[in-house]
PDB file of N, CA and C in Angstrom:
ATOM      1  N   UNK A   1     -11.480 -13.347 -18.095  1.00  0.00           N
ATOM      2  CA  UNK A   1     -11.650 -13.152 -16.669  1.00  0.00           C
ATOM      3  C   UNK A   1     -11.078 -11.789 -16.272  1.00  0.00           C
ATOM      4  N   UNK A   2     -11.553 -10.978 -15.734  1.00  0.00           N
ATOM      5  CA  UNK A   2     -11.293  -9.808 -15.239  1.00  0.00           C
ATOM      6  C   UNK A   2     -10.512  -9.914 -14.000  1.00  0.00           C
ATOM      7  N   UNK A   3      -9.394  -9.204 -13.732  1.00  0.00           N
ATOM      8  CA  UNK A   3      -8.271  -8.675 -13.003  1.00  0.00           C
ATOM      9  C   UNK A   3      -9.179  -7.827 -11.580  1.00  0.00           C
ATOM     10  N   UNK A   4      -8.793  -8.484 -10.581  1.00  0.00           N
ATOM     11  CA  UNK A   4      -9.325  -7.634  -9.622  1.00  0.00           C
ATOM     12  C   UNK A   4      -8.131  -6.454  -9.579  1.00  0.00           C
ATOM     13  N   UNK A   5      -8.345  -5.312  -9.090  1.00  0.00           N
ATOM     14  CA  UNK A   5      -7.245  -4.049  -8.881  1.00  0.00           C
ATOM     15  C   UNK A   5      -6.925  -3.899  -7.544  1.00  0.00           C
ATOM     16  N   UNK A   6      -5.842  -4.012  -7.114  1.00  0.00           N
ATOM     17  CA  UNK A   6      -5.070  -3.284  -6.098  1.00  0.00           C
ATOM     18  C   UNK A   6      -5.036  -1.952  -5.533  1.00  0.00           C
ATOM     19  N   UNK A   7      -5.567  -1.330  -5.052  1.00  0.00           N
ATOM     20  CA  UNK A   7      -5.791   0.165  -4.522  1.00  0.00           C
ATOM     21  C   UNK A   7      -4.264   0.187  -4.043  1.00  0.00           C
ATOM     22  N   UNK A   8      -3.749   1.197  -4.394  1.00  0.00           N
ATOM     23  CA  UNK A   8      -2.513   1.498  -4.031  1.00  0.00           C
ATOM     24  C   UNK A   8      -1.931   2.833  -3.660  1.00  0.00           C
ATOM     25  N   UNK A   9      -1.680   3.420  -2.951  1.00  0.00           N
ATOM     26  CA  UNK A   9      -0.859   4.474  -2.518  1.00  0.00           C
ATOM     27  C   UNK A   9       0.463   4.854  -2.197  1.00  0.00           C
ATOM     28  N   UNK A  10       0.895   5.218  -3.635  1.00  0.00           N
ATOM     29  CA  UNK A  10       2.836   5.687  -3.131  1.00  0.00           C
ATOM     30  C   UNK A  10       3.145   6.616  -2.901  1.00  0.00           C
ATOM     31  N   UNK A  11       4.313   6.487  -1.929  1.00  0.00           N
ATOM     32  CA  UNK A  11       4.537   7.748  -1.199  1.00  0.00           C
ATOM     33  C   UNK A  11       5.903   7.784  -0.567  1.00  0.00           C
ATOM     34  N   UNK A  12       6.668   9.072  -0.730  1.00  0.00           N
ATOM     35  CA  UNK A  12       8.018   9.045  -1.141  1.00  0.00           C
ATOM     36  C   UNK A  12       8.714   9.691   0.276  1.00  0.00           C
ATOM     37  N   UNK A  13       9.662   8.820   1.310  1.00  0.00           N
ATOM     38  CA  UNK A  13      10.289   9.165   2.177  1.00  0.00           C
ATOM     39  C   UNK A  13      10.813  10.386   2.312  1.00  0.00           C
ATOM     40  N   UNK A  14      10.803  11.388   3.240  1.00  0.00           N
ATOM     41  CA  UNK A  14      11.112  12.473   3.137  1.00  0.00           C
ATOM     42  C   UNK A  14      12.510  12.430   3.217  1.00  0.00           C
ATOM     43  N   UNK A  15      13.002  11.929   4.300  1.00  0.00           N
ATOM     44  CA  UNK A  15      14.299  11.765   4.355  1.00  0.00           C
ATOM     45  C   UNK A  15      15.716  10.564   3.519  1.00  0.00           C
ATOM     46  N   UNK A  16      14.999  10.175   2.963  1.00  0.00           N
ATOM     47  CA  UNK A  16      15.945   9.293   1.800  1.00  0.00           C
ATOM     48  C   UNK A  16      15.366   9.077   0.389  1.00  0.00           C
ATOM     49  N   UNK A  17      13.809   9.651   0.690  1.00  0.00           N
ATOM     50  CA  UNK A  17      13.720   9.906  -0.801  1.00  0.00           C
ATOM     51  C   UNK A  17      13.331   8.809  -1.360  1.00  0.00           C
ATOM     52  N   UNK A  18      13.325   7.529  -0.803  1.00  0.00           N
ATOM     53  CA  UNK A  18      12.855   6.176  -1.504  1.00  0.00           C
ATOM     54  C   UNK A  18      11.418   6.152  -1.833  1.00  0.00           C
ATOM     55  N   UNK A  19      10.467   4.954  -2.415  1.00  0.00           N
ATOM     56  CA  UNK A  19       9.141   5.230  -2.585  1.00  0.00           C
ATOM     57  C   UNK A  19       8.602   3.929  -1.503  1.00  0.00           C
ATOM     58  N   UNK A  20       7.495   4.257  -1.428  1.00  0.00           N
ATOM     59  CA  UNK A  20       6.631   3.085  -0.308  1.00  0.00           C
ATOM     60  C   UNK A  20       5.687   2.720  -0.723  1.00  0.00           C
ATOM     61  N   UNK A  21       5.022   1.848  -1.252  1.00  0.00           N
ATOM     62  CA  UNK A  21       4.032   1.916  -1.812  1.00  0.00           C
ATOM     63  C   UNK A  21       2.709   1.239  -0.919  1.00  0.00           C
ATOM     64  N   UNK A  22       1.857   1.937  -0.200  1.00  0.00           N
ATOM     65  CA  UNK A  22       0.985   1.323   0.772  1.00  0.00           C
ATOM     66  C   UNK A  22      -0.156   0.718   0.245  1.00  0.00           C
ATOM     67  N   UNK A  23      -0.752  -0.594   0.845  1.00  0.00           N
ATOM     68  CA  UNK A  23      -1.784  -0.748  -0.017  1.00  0.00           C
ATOM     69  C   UNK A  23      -3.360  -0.952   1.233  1.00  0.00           C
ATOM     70  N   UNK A  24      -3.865   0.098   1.401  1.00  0.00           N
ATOM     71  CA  UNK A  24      -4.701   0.224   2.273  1.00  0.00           C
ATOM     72  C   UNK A  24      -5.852  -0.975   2.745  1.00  0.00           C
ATOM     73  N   UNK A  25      -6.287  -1.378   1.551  1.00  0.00           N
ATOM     74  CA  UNK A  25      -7.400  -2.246   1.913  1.00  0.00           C
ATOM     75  C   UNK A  25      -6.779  -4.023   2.072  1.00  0.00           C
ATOM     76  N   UNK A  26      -5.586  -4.112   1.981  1.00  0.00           N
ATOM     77  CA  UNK A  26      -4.772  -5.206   2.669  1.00  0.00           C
ATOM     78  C   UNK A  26      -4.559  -5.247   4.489  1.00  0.00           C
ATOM     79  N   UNK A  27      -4.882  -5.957   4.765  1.00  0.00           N
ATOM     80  CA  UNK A  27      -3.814  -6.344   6.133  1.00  0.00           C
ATOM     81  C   UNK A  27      -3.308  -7.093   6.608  1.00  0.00           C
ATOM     82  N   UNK A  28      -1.735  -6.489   7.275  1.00  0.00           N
ATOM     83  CA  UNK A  28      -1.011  -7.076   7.330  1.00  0.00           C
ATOM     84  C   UNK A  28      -1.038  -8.030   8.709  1.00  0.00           C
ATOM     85  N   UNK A  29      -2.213  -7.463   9.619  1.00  0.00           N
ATOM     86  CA  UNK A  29      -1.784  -8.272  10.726  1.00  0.00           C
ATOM     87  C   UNK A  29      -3.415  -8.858  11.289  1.00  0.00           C
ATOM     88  N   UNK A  30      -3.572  -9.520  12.279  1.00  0.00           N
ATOM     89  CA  UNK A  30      -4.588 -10.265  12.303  1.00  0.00           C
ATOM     90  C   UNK A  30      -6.356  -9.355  12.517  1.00  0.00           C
ATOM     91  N   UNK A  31      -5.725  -8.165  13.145  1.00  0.00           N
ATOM     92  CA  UNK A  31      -6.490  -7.260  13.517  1.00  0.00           C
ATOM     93  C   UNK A  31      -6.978  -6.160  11.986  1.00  0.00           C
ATOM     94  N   UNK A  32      -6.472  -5.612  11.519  1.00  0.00           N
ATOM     95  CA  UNK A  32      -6.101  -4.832  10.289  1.00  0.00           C
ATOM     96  C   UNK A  32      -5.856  -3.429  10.667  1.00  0.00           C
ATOM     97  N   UNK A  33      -4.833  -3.425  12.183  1.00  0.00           N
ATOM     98  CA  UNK A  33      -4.405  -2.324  12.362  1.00  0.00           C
ATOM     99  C   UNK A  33      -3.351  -1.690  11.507  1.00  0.00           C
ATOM    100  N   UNK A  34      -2.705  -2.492  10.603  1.00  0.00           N
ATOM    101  CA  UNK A  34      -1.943  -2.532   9.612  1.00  0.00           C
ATOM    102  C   UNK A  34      -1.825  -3.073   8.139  1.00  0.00           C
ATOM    103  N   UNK A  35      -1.699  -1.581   7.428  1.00  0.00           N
ATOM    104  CA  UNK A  35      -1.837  -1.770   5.915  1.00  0.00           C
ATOM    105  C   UNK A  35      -0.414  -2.796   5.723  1.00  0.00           C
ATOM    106  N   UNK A  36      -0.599  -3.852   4.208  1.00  0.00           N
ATOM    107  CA  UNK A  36       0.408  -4.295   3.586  1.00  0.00           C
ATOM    108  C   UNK A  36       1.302  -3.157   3.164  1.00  0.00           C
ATOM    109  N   UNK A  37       2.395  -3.262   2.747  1.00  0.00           N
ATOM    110  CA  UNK A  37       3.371  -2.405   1.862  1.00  0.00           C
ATOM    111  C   UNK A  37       4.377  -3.326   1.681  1.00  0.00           C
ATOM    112  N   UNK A  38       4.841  -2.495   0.379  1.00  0.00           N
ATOM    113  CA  UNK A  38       6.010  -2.871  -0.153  1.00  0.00           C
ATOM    114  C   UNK A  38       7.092  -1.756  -0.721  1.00  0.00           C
ATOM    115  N   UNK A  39       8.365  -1.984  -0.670  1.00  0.00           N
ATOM    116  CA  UNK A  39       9.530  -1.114  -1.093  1.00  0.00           C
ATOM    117  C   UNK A  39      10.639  -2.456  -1.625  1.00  0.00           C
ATOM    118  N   UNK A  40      11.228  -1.335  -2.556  1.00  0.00           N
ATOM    119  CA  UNK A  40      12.428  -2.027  -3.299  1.00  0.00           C
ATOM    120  C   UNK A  40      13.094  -3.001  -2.427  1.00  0.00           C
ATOM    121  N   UNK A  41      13.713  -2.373  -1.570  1.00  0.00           N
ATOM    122  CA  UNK A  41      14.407  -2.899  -0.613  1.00  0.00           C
ATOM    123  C   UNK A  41      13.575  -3.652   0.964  1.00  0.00           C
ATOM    124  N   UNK A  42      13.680  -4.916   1.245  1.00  0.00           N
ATOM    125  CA  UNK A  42      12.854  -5.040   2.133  1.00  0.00           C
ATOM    126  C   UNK A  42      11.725  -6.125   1.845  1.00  0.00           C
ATOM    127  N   UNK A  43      10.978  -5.388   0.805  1.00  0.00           N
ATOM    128  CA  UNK A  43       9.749  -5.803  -0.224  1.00  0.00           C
ATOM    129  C   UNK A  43       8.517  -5.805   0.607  1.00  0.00           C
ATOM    130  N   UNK A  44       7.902  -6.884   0.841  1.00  0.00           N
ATOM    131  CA  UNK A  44       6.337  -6.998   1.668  1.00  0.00           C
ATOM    132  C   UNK A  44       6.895  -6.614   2.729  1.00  0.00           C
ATOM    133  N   UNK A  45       5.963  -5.787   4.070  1.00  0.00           N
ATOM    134  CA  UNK A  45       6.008  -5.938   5.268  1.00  0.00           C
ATOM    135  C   UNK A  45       4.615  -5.179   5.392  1.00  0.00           C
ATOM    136  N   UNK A  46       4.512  -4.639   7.012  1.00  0.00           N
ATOM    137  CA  UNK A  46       3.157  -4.283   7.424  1.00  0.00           C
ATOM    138  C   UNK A  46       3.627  -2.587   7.439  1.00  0.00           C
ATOM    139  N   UNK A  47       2.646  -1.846   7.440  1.00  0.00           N
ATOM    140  CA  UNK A  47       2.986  -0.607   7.766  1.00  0.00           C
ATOM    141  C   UNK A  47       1.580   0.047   8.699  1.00  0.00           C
ATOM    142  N   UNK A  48       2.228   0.844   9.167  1.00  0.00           N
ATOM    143  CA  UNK A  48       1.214   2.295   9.651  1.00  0.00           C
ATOM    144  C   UNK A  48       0.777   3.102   8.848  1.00  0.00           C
ATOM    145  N   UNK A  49      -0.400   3.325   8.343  1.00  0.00           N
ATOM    146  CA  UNK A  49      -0.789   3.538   7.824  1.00  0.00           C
ATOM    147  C   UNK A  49      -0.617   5.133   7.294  1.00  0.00           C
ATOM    148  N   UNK A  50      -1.221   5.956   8.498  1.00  0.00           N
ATOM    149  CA  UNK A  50      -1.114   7.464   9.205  1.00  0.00           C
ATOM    150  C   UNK A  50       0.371   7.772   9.265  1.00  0.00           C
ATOM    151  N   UNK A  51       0.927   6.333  10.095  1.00  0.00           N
ATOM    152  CA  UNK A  51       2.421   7.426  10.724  1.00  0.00           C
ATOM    153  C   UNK A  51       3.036   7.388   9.066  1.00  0.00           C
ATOM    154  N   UNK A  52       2.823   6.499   7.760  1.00  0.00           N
ATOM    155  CA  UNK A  52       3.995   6.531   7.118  1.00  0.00           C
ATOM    156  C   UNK A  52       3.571   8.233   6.580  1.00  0.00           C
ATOM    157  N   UNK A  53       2.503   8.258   6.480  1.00  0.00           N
ATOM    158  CA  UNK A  53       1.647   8.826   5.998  1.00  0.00           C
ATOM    159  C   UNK A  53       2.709  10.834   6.300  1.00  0.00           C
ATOM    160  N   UNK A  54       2.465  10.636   7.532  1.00  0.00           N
ATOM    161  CA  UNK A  54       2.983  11.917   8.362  1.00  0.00           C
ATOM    162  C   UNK A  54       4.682  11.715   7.977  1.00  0.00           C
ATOM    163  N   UNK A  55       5.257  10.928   7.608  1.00  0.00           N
ATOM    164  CA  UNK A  55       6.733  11.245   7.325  1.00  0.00           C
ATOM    165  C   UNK A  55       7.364  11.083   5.730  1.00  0.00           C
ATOM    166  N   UNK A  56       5.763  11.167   5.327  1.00  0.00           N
ATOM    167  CA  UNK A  56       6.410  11.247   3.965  1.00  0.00           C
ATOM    168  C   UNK A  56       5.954  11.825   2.647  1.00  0.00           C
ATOM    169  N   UNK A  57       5.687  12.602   1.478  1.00  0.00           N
ATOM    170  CA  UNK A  57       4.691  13.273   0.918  1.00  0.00           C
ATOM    171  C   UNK A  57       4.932  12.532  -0.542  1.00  0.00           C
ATOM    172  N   UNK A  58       3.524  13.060  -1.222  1.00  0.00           N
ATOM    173  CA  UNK A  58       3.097  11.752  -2.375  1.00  0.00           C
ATOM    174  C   UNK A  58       3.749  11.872  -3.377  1.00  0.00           C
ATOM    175  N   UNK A  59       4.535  10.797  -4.142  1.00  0.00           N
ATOM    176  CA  UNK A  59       4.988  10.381  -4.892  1.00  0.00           C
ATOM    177  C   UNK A  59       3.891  10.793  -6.607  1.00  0.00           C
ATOM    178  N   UNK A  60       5.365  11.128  -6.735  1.00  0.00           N
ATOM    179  CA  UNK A  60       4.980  11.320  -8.375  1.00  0.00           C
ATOM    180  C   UNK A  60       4.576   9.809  -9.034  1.00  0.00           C
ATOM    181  N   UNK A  61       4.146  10.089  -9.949  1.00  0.00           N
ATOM    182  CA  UNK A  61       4.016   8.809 -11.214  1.00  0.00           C
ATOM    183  C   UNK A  61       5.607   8.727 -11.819  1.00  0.00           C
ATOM    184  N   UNK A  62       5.971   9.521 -11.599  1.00  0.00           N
ATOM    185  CA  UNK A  62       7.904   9.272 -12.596  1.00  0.00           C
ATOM    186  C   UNK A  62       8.750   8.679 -11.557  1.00  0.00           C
ATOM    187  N   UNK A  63       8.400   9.232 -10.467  1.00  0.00           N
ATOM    188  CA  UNK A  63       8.774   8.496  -9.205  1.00  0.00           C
ATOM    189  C   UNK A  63       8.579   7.019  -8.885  1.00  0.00           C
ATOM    190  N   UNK A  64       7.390   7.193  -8.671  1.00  0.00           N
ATOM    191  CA  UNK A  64       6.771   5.568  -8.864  1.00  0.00           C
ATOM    192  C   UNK A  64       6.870   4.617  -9.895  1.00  0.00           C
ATOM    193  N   UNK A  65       7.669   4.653 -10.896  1.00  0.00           N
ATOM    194  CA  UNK A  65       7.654   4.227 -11.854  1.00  0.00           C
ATOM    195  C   UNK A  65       8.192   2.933 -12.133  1.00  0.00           C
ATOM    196  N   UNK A  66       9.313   2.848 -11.293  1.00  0.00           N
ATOM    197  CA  UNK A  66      10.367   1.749 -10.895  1.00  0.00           C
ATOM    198  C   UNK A  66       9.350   0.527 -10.050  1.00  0.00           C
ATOM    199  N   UNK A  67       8.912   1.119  -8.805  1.00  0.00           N
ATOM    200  CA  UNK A  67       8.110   0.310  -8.052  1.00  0.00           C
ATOM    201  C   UNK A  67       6.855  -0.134  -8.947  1.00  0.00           C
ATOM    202  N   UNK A  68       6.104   0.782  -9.534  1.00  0.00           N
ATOM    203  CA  UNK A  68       5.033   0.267 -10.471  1.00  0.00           C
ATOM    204  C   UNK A  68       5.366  -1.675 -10.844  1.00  0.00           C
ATOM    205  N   UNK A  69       6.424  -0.410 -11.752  1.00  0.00           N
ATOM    206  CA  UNK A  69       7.156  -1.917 -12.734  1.00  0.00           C
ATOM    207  C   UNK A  69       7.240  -3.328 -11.880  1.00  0.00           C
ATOM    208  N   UNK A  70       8.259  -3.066 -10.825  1.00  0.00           N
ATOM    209  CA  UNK A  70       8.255  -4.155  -9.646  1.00  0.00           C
ATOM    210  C   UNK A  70       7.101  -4.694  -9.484  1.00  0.00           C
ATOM    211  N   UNK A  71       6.242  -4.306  -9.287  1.00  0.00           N
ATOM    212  CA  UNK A  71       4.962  -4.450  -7.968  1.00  0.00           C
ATOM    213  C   UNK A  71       3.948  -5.595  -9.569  1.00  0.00           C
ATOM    214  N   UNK A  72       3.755  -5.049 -10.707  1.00  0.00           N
ATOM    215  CA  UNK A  72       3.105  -5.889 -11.890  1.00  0.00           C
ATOM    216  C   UNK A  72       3.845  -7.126 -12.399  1.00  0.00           C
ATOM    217  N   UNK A  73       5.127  -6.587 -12.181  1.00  0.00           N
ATOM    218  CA  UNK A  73       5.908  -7.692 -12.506  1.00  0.00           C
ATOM    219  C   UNK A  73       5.920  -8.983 -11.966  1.00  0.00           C
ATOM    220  N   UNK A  74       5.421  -9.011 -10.675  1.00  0.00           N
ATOM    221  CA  UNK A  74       5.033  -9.719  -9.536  1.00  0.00           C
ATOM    222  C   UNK A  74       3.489 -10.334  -9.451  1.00  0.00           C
ATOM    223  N   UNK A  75       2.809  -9.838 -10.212  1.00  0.00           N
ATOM    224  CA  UNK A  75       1.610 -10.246 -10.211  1.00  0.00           C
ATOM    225  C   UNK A  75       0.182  -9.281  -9.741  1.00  0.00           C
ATOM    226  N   UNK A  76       0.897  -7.706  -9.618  1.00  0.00           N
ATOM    227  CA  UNK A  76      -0.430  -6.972  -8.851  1.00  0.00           C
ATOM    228  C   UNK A  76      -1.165  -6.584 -10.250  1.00  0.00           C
ATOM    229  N   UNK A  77      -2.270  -6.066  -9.969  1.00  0.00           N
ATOM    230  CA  UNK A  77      -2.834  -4.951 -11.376  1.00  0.00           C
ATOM    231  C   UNK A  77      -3.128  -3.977 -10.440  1.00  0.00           C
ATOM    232  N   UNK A  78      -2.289  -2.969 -10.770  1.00  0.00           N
ATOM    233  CA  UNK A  78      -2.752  -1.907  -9.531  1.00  0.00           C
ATOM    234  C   UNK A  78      -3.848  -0.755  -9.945  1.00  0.00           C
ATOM    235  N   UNK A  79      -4.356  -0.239  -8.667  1.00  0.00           N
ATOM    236  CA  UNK A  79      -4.947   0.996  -8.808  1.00  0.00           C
ATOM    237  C   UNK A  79      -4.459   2.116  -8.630  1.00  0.00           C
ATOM    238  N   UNK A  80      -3.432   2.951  -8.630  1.00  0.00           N
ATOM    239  CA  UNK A  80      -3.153   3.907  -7.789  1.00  0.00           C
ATOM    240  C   UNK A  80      -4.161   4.802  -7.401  1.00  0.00           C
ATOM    241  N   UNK A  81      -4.185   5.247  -6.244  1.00  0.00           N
ATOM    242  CA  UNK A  81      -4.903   6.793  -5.242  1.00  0.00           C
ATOM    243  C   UNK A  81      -4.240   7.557  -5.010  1.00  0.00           C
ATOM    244  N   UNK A  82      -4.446   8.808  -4.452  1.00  0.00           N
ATOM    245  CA  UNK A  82      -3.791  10.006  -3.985  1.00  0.00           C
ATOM    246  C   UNK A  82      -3.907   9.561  -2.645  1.00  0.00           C
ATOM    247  N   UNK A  83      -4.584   9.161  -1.579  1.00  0.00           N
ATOM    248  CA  UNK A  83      -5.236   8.653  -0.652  1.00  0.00           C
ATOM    249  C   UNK A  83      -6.143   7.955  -0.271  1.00  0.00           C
ATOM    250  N   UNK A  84      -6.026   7.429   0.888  1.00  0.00           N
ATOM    251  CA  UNK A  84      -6.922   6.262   1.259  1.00  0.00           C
ATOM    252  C   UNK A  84      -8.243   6.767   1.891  1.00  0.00           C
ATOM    253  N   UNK A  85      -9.603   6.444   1.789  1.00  0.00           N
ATOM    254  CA  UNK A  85     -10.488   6.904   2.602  1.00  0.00           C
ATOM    255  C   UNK A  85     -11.036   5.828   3.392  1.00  0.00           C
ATOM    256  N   UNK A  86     -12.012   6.647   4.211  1.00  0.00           N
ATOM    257  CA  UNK A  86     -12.142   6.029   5.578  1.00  0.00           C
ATOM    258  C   UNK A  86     -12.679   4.679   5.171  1.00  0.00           C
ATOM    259  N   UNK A  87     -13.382   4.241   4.185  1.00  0.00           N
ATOM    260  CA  UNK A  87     -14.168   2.782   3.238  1.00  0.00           C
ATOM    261  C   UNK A  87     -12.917   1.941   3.200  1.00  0.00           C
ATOM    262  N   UNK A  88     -11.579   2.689   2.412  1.00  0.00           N
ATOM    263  CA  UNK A  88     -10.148   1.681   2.642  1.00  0.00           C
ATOM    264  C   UNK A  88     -10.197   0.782   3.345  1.00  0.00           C
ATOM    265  N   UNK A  89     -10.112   1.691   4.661  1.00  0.00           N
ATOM    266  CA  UNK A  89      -9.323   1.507   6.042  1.00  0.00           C
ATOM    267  C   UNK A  89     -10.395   0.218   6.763  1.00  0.00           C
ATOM    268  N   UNK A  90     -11.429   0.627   6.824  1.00  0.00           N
ATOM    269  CA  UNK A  90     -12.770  -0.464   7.246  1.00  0.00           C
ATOM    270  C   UNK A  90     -12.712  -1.610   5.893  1.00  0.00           C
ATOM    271  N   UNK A  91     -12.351  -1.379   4.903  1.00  0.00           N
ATOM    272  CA  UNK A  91     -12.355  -2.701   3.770  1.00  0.00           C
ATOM    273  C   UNK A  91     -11.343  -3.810   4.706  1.00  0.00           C
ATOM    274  N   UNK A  92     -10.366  -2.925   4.722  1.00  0.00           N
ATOM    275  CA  UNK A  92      -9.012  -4.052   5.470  1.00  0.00           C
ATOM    276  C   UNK A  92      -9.347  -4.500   7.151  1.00  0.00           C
ATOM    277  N   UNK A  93     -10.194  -3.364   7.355  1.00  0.00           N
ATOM    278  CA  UNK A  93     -10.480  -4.064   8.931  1.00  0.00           C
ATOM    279  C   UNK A  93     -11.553  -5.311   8.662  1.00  0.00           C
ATOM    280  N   UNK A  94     -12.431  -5.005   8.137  1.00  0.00           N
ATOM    281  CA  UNK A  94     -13.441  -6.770   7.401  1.00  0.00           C
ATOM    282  C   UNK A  94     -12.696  -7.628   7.524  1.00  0.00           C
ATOM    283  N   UNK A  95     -11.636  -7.326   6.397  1.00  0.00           N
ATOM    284  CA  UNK A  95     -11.289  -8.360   5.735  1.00  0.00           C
ATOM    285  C   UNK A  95      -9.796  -9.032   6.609  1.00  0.00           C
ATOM    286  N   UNK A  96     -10.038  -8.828   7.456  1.00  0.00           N
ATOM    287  CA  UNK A  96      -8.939  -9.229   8.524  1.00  0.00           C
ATOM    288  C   UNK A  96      -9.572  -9.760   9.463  1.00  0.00           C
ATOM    289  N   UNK A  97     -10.623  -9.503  10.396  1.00  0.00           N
ATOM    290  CA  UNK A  97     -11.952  -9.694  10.870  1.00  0.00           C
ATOM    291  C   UNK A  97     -12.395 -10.946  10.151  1.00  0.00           C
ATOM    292  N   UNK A  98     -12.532 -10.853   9.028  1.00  0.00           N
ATOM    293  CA  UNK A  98     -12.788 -12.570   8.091  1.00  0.00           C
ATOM    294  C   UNK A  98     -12.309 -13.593   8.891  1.00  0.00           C
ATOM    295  N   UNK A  99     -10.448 -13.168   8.339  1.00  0.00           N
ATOM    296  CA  UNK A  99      -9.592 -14.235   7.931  1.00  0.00           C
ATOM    297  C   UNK A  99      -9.167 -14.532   9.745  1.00  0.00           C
ATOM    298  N   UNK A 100      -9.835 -13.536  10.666  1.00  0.00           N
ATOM    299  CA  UNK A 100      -9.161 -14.445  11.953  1.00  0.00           C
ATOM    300  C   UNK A 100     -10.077 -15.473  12.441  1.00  0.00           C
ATOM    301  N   UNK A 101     -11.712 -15.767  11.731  1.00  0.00           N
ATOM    302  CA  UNK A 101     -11.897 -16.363  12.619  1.00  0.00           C
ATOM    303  C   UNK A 101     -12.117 -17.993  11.748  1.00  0.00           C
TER     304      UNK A 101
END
């Protein structure tokens, strides 16, 4: 049976330096104005997509490396991206759109 993949985008706080790892075509809230994410600390929550976007610049693979580990360890098979495109962003609005009604 084949592994569906996780589209994933990490991306490293400017100001503390931690990693974020966004996952675009998830959402977190009923609308899909908000991507899933996860961080070490914290773990699942919803994010902004754009704003994390604007306060923070992209994470290396050596960087990400820790969270990788986390995030499979848990059960994802990820994809990583450099970025999300506009198909992402409308995947998670569907698929939120689905699940409200």
């Amino acid at each position: 049976m084949k592994e569906s993949l996780t589209i994933v985008v990490f991306r490293k706080w400017r100001e503390i330096g931690t990693v974020i790892a966004l996952f675009p075509e998830l959402p977190s809230d009923l609308y899909g104005y908000f991507c899933d994410a996860y961080e070490h600390v914290g773990q699942h929550g919803g994010a902004d997509y754009f704003g994390v976007v604007q306060q923070t610049t992209p994470a290396t693979s050596e960087e990400s490396d820790g969270l990788t580990e986390e995030l499979t360890r848990i059960g994802y098979c990820l994809k990583p991206i450099q970025r999300a495109s506009w198909r992402h962003h409308q995947k998670r609005r569907m698929t939120a759109d689905r699940n409200r009604c």
